[in-house]
N, C-alpha and C. Protein backbone atom coordinates (compact mmCIF):
# COMPACT_ATOMS: atom_id res chain seq x y z
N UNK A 1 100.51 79.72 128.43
CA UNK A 1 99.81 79.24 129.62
C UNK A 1 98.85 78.13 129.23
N UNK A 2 98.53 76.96 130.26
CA UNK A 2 97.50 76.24 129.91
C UNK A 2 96.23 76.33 130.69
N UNK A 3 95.68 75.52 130.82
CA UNK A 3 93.93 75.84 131.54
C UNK A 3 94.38 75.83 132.41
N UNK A 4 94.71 75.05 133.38
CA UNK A 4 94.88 75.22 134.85
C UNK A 4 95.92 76.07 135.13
N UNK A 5 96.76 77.04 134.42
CA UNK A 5 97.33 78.06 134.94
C UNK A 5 96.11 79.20 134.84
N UNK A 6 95.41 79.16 133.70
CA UNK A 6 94.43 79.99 133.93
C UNK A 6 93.59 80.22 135.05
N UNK A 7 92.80 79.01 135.32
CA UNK A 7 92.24 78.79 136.37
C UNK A 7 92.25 79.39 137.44
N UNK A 8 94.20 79.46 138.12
CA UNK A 8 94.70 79.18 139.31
C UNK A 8 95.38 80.79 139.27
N UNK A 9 95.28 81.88 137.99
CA UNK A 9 95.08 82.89 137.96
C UNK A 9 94.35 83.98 138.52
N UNK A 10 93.00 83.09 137.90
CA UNK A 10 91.66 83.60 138.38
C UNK A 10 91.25 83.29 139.89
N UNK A 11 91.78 82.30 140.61
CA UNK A 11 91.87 81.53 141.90
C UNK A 11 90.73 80.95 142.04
N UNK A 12 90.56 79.98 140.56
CA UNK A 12 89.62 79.28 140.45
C UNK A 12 89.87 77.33 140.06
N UNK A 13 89.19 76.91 140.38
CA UNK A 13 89.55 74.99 140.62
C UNK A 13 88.44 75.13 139.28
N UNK A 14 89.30 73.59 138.49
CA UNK A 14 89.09 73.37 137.57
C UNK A 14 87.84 73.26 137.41
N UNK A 15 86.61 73.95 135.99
CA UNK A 15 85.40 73.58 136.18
C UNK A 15 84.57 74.25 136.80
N UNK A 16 84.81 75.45 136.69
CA UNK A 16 84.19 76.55 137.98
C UNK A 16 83.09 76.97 136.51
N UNK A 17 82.09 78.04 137.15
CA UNK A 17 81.12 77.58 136.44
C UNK A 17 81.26 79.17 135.89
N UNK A 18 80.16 79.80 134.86
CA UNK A 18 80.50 81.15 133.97
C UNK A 18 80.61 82.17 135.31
N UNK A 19 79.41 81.67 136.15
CA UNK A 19 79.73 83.10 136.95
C UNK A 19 80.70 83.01 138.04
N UNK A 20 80.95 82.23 138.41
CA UNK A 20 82.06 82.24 139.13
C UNK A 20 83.12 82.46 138.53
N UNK A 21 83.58 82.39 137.35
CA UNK A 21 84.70 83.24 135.93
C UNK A 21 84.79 84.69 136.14
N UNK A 22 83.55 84.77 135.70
CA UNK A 22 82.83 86.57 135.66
C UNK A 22 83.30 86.99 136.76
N UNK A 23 82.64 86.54 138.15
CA UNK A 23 82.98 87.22 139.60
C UNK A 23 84.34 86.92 139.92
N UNK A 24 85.26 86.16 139.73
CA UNK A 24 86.37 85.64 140.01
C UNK A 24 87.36 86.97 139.03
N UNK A 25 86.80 87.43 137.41
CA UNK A 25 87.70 88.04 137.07
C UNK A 25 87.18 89.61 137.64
N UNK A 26 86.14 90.16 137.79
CA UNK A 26 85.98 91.41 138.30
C UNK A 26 86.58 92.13 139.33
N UNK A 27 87.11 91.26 140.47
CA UNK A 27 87.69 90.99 141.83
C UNK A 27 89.21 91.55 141.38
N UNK A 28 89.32 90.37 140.76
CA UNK A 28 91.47 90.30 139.94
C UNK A 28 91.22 91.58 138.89
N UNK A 29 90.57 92.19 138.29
CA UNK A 29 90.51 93.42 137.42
C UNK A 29 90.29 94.34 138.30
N UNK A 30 89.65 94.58 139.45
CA UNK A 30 90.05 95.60 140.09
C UNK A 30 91.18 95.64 140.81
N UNK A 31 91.56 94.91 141.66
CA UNK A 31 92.79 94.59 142.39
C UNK A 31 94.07 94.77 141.41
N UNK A 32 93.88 94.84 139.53
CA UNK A 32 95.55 94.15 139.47
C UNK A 32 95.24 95.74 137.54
N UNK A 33 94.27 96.59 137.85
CA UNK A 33 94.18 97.22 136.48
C UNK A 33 95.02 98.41 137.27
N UNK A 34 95.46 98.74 136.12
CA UNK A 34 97.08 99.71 136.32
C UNK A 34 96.81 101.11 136.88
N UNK A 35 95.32 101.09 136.77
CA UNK A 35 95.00 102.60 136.74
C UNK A 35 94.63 102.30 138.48
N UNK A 36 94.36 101.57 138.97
CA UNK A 36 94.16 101.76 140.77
C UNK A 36 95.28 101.17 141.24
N UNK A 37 96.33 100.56 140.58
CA UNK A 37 97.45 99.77 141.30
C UNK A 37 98.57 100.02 140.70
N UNK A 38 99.72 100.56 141.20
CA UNK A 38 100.80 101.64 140.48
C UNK A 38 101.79 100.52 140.77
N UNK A 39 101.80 99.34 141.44
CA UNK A 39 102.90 98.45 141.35
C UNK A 39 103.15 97.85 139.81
N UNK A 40 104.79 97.66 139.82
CA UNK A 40 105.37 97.51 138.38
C UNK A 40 105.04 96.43 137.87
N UNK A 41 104.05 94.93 138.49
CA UNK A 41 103.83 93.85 137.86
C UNK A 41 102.59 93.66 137.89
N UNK A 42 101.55 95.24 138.06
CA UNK A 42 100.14 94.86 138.02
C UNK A 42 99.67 95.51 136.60
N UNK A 43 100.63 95.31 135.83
CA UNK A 43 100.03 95.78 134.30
C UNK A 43 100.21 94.31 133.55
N UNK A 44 101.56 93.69 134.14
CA UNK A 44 101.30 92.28 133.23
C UNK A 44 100.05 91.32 133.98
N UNK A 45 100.63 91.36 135.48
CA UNK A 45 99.06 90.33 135.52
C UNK A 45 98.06 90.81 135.48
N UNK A 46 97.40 91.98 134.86
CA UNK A 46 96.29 92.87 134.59
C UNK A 46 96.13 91.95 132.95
N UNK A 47 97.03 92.11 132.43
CA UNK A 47 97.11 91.51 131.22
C UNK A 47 96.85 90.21 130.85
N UNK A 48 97.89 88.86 132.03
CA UNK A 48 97.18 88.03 132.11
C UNK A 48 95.80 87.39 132.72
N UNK A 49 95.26 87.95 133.51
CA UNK A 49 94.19 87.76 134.10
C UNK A 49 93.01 87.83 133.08
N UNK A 50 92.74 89.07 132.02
CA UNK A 50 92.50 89.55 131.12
C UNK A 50 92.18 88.31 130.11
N UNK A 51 93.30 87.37 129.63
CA UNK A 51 93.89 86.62 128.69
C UNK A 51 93.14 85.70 128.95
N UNK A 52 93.05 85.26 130.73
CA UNK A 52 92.82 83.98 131.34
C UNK A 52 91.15 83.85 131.32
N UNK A 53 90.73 85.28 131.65
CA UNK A 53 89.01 85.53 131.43
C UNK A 53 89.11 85.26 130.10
N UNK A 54 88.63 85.81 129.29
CA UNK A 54 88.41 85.19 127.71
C UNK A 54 89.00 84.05 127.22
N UNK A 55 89.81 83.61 127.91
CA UNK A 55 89.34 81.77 127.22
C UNK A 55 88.96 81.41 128.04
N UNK A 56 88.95 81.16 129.47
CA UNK A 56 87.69 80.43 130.02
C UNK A 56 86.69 80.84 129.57
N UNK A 57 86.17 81.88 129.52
CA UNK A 57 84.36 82.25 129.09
C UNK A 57 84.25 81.52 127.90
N UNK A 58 85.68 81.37 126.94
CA UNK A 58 84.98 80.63 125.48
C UNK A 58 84.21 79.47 125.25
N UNK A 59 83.37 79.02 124.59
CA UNK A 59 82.73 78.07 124.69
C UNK A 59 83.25 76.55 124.87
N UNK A 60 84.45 76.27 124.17
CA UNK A 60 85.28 75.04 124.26
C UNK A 60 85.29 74.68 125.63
N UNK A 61 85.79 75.68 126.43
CA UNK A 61 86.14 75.23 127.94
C UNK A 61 84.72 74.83 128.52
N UNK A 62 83.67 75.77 127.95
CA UNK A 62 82.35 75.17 129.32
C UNK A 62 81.54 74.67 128.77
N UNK A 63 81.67 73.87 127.43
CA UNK A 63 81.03 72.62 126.70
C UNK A 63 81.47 71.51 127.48
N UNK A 64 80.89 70.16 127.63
CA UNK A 64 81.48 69.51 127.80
C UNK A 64 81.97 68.48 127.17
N UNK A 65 83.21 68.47 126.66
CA UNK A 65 84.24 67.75 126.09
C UNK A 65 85.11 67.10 126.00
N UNK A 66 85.65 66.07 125.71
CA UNK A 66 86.72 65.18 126.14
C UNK A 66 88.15 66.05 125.99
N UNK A 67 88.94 65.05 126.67
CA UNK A 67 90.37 66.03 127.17
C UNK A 67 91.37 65.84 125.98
N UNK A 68 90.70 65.47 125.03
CA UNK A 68 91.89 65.19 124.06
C UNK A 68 90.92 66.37 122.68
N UNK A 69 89.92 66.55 122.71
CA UNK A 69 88.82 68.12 121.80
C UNK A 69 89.65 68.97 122.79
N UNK A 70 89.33 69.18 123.84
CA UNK A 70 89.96 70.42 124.40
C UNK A 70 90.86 70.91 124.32
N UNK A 71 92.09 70.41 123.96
CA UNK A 71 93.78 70.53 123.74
C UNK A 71 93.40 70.29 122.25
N UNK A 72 92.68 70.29 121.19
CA UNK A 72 92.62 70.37 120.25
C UNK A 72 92.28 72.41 120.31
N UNK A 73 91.08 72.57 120.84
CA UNK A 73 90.66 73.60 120.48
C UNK A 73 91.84 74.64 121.65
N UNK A 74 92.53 74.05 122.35
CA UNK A 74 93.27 74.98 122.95
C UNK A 74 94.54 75.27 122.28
N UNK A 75 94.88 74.61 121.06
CA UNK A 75 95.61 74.66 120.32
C UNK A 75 95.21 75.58 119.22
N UNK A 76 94.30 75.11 118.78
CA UNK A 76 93.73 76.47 117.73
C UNK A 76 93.34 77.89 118.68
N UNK A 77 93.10 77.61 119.34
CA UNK A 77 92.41 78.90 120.04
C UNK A 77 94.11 80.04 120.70
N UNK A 78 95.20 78.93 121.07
CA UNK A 78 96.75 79.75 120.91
C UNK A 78 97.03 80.48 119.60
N UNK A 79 96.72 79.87 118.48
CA UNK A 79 97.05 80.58 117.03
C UNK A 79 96.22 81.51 116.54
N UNK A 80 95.06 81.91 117.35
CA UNK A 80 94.22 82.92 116.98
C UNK A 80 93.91 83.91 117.85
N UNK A 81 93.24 83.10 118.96
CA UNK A 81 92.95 84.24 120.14
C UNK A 81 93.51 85.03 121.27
N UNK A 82 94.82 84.35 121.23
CA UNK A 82 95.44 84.47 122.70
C UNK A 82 96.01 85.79 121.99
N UNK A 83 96.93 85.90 120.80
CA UNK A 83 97.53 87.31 120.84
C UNK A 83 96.70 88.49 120.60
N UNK A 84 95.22 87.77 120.25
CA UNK A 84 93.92 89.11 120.53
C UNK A 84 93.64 89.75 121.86
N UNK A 85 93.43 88.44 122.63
CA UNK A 85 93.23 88.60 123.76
C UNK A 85 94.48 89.01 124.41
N UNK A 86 95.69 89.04 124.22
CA UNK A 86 96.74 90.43 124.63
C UNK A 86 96.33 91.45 124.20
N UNK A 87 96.38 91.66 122.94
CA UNK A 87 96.09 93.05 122.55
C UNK A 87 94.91 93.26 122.89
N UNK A 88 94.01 93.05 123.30
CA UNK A 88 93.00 93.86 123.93
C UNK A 88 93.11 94.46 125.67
N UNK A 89 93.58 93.29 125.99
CA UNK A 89 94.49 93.45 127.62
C UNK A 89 95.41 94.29 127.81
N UNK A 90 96.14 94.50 126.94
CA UNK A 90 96.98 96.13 126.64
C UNK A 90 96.25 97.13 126.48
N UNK A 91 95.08 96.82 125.69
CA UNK A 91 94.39 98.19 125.03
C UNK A 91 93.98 98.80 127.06
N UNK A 92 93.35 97.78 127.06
CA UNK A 92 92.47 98.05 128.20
C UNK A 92 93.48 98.52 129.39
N UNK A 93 94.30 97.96 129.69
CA UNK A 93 95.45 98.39 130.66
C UNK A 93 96.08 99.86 130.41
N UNK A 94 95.73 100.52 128.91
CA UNK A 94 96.11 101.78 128.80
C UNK A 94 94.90 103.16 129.32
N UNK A 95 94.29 102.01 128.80
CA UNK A 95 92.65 103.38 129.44
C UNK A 95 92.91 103.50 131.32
N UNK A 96 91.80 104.55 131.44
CA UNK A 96 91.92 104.83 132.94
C UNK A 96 90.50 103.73 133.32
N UNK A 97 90.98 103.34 134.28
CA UNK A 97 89.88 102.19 135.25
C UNK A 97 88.23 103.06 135.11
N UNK A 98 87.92 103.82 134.83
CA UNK A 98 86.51 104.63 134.56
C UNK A 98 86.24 104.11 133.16
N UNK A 99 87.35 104.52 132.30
CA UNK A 99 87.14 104.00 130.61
C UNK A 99 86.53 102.51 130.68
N UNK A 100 88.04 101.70 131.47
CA UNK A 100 87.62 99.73 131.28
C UNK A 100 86.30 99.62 132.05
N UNK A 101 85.86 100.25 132.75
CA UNK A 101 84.52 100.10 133.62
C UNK A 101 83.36 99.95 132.39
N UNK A 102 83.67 100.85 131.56
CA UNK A 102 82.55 101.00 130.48
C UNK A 102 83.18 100.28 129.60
N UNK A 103 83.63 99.39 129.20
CA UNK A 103 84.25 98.68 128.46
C UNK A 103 83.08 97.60 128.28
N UNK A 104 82.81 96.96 126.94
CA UNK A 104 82.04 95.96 126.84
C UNK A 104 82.73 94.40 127.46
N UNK A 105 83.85 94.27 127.38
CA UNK A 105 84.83 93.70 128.62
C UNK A 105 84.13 93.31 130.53
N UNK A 106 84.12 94.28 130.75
CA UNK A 106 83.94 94.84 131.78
C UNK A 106 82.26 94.88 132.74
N UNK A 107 81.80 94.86 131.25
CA UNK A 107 79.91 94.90 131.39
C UNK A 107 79.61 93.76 130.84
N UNK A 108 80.67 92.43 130.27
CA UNK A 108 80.12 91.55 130.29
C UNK A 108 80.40 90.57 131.53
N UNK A 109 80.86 90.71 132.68
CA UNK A 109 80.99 90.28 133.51
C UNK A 109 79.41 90.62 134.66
N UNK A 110 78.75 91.42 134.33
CA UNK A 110 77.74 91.16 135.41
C UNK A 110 76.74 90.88 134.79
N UNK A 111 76.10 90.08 136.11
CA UNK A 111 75.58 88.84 135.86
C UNK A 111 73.67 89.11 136.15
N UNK A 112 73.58 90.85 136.23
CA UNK A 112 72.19 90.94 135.90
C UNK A 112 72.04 92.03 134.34
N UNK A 113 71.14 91.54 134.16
CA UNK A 113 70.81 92.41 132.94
C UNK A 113 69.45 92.72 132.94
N UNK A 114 68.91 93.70 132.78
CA UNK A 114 67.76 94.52 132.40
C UNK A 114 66.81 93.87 131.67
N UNK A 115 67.51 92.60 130.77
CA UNK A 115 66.48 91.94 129.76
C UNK A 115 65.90 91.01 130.59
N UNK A 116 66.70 90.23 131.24
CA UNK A 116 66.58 89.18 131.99
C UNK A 116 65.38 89.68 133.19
N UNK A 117 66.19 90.54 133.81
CA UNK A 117 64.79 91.56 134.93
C UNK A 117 63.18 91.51 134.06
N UNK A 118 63.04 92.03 132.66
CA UNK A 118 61.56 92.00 131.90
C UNK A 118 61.00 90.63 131.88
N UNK A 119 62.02 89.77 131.45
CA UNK A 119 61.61 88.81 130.96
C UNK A 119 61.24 87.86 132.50
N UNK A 120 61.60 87.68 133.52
CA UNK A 120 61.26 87.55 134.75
C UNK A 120 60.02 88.05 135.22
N UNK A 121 59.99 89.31 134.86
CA UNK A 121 58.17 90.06 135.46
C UNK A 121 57.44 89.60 134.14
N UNK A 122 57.36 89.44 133.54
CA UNK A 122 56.75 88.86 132.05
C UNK A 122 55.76 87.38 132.43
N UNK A 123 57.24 86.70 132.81
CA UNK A 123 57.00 85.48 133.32
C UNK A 123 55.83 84.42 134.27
N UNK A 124 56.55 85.57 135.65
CA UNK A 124 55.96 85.67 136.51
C UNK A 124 54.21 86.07 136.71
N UNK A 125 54.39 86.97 135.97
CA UNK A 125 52.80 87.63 135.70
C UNK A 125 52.05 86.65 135.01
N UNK A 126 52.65 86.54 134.19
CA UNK A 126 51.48 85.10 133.11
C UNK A 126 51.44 83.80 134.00
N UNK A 127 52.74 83.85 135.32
CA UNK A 127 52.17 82.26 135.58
C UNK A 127 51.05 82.74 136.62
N UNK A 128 50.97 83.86 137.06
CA UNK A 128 50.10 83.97 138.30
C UNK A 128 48.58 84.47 137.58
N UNK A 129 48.80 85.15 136.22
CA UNK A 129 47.50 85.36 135.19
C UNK A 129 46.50 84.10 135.32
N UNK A 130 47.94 83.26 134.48
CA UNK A 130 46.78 82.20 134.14
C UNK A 130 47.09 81.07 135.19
N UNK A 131 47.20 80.87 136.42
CA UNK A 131 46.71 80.09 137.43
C UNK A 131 45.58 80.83 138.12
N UNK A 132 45.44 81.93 138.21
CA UNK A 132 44.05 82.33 139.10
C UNK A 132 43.02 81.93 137.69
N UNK A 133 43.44 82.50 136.59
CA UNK A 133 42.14 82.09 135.63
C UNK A 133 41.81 81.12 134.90
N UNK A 134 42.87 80.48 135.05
CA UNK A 134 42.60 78.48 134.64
C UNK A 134 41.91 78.11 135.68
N UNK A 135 42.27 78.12 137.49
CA UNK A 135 41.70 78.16 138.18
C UNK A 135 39.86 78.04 137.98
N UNK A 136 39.45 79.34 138.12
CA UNK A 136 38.29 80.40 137.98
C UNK A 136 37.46 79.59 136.37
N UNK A 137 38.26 79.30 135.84
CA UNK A 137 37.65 78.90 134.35
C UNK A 137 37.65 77.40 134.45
N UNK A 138 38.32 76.66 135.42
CA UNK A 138 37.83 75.26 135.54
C UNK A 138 36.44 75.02 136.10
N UNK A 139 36.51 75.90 137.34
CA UNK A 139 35.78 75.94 138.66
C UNK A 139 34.42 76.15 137.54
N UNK A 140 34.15 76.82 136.52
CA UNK A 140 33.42 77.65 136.11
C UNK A 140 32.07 76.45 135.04
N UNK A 141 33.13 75.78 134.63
CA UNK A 141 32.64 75.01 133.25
C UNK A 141 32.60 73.32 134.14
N UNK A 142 32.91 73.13 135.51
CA UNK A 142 32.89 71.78 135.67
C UNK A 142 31.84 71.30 136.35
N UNK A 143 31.12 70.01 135.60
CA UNK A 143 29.55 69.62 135.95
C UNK A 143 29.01 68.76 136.77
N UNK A 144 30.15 68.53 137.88
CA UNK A 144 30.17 67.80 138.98
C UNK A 144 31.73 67.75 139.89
N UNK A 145 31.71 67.06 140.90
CA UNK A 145 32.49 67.20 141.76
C UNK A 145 33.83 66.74 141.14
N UNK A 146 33.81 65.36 140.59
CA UNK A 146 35.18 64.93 139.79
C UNK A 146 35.74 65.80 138.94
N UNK A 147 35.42 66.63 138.46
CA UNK A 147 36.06 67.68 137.19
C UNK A 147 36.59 68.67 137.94
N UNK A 148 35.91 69.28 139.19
CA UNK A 148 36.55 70.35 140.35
C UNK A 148 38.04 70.32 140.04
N UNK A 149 38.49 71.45 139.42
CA UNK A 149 40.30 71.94 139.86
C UNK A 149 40.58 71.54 141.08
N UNK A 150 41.91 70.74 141.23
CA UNK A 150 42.79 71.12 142.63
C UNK A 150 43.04 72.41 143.00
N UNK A 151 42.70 72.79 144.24
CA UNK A 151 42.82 74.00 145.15
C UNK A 151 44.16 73.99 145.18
N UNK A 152 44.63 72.63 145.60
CA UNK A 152 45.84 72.61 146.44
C UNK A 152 46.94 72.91 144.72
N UNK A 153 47.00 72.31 143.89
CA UNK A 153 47.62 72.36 142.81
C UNK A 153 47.61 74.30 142.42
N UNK A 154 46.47 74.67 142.68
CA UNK A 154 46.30 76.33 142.04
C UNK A 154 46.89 76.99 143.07
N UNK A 155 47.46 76.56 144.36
CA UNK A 155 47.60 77.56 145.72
C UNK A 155 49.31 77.10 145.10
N UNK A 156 49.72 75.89 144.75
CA UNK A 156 51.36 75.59 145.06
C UNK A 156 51.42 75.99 143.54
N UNK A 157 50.65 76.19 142.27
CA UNK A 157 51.08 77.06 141.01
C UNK A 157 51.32 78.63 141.22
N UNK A 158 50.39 79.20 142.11
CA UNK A 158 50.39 80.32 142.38
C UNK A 158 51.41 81.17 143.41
N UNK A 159 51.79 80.09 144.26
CA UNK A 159 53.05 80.47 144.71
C UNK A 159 54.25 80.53 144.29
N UNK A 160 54.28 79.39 143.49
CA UNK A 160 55.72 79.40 142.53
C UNK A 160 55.60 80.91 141.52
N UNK A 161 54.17 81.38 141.27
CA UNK A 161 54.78 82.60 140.65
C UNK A 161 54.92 83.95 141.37
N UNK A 162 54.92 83.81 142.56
CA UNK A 162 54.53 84.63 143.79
C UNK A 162 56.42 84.94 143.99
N UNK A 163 56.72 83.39 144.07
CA UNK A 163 57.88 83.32 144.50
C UNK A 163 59.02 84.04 143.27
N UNK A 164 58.83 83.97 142.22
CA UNK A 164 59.47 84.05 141.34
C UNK A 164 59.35 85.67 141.00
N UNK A 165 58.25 86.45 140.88
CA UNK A 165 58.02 87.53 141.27
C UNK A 165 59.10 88.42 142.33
N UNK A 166 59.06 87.99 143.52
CA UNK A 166 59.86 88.77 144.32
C UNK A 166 61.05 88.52 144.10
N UNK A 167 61.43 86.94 143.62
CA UNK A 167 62.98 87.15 142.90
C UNK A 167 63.48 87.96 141.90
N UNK A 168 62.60 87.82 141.05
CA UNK A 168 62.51 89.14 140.15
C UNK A 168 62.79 90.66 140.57
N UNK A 169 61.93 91.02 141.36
CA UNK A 169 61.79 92.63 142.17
C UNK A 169 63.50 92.52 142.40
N UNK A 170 63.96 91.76 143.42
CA UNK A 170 65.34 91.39 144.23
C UNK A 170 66.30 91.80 142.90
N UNK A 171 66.05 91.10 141.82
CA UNK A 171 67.21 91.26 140.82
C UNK A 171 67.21 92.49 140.42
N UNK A 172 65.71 93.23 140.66
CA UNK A 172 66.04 94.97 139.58
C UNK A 172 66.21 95.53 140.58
N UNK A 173 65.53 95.14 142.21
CA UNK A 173 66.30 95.98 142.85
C UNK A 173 67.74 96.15 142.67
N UNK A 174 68.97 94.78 142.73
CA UNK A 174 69.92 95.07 142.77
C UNK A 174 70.47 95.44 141.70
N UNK A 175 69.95 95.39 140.24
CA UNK A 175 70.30 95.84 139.04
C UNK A 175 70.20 97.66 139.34
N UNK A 176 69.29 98.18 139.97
CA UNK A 176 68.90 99.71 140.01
C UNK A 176 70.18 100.42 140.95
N UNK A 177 70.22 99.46 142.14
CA UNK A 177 71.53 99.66 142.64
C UNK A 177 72.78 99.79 142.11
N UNK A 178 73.26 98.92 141.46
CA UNK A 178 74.04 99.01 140.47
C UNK A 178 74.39 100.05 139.25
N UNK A 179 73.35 100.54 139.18
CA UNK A 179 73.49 101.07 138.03
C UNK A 179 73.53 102.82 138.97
N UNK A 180 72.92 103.05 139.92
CA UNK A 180 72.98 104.20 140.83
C UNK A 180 74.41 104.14 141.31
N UNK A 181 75.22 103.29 141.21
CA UNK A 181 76.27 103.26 141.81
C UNK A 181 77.21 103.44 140.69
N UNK A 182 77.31 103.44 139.97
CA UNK A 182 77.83 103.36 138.38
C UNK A 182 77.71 105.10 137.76
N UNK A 183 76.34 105.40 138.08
CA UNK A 183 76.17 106.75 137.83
C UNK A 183 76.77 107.91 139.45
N UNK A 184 76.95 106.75 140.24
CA UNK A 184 77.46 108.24 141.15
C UNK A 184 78.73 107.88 141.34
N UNK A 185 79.88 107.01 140.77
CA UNK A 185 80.72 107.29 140.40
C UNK A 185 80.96 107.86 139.14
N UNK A 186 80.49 107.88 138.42
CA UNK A 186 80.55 108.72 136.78
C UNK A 186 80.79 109.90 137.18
N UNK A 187 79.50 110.67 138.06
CA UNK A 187 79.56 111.73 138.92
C UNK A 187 80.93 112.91 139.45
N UNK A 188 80.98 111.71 140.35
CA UNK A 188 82.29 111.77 141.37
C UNK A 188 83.38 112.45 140.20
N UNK A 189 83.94 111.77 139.59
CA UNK A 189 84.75 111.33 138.73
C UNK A 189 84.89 112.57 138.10
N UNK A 190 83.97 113.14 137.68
CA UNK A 190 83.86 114.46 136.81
C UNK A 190 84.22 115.75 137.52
């Protein structure tokens, strides 16, 4: 296969970006993994779909590179990776759809992570820390009117971390979701 059969696998136009890969293959891995779909040609395109995710995610494809490096590295990347990336697409097509769920495969396709959630409230907190107290510590030490902090500069710093904050909350909310949903199918299952 070449890139744009990959692509057009995934039912993706050339150039689509990591997460649209990720979300594009999670969709085609549930719809086409053997263990929810008993038709006789959803183990090979389980397989290729599989094939088609791991070399797009590889770095060659979402560097940007001229078209004559790319068919270089898509050439090396046929003599090494592609019959890995079968055999792992088999492996995975033999487990039951609960197993590939927990598959590091499988969990590298979503697109929140727990680190990312800390490092967001981390963030957020220090920009809203130190704009009220850069603020407060200008206001504090300045010996006439020209040295006065912008209000307006500390109200539009302080919102940007206001804002970034509740994006934050939004992501662990839906990360907590996720993961409640993960554990009450585990549940189920048992």
């Amino acid at each position: 296969m070449n890139i744009d059969e990959y692509y057009s696998l995934l039912g993706l136009r050339r150039g689509a970006s990591v997460a649209e890969i990720k979300k594009a293959y999670r969709v085609k891995a549930l719809q086409f993994h053997p263990d929810r779909n008993n038709d006789p040609g959803a183990n090979t395109m389980f397989i290729r779909i599989t094939e088609a995710y791991q070399y797009l995610i590889s770095a060659p494809v979402q560097n940007r590179v001229s078209d004559q490096e790319r068919e270089r590295y898509y050439a090396a990347w046929v003599e090494y990776r592609r019959e890995e990336a079968k055999s792992n697409a088999e492996r995975y097509a033999r487990e039951s759809y609960a197993q590939f769920r927990n598959s590091d495969l499988y969990k590298s396709t979503s697109n929140i992570d727990i680190r990312i959630v800390r490092f967001g409230f981390g963030l957020s907190l220090v920009i809203i820390v130190y704009t009220i107290y850069g603020y407060f510590y200008r206001v504090s030490i300045a010996t006439c009117q020209n040295e006065m902090p912008s209000l307006l500069l500390m109200v539009l710093s302080l919102s940007i971390g206001i804002v970034f904050l509740a994006i934050t909350i939004l992501h662990y909310l839906a990360w907590k979701a996720d993961k409640k949903k993960q554990m009450d199918g585990k549940t189920s299952k048992q």
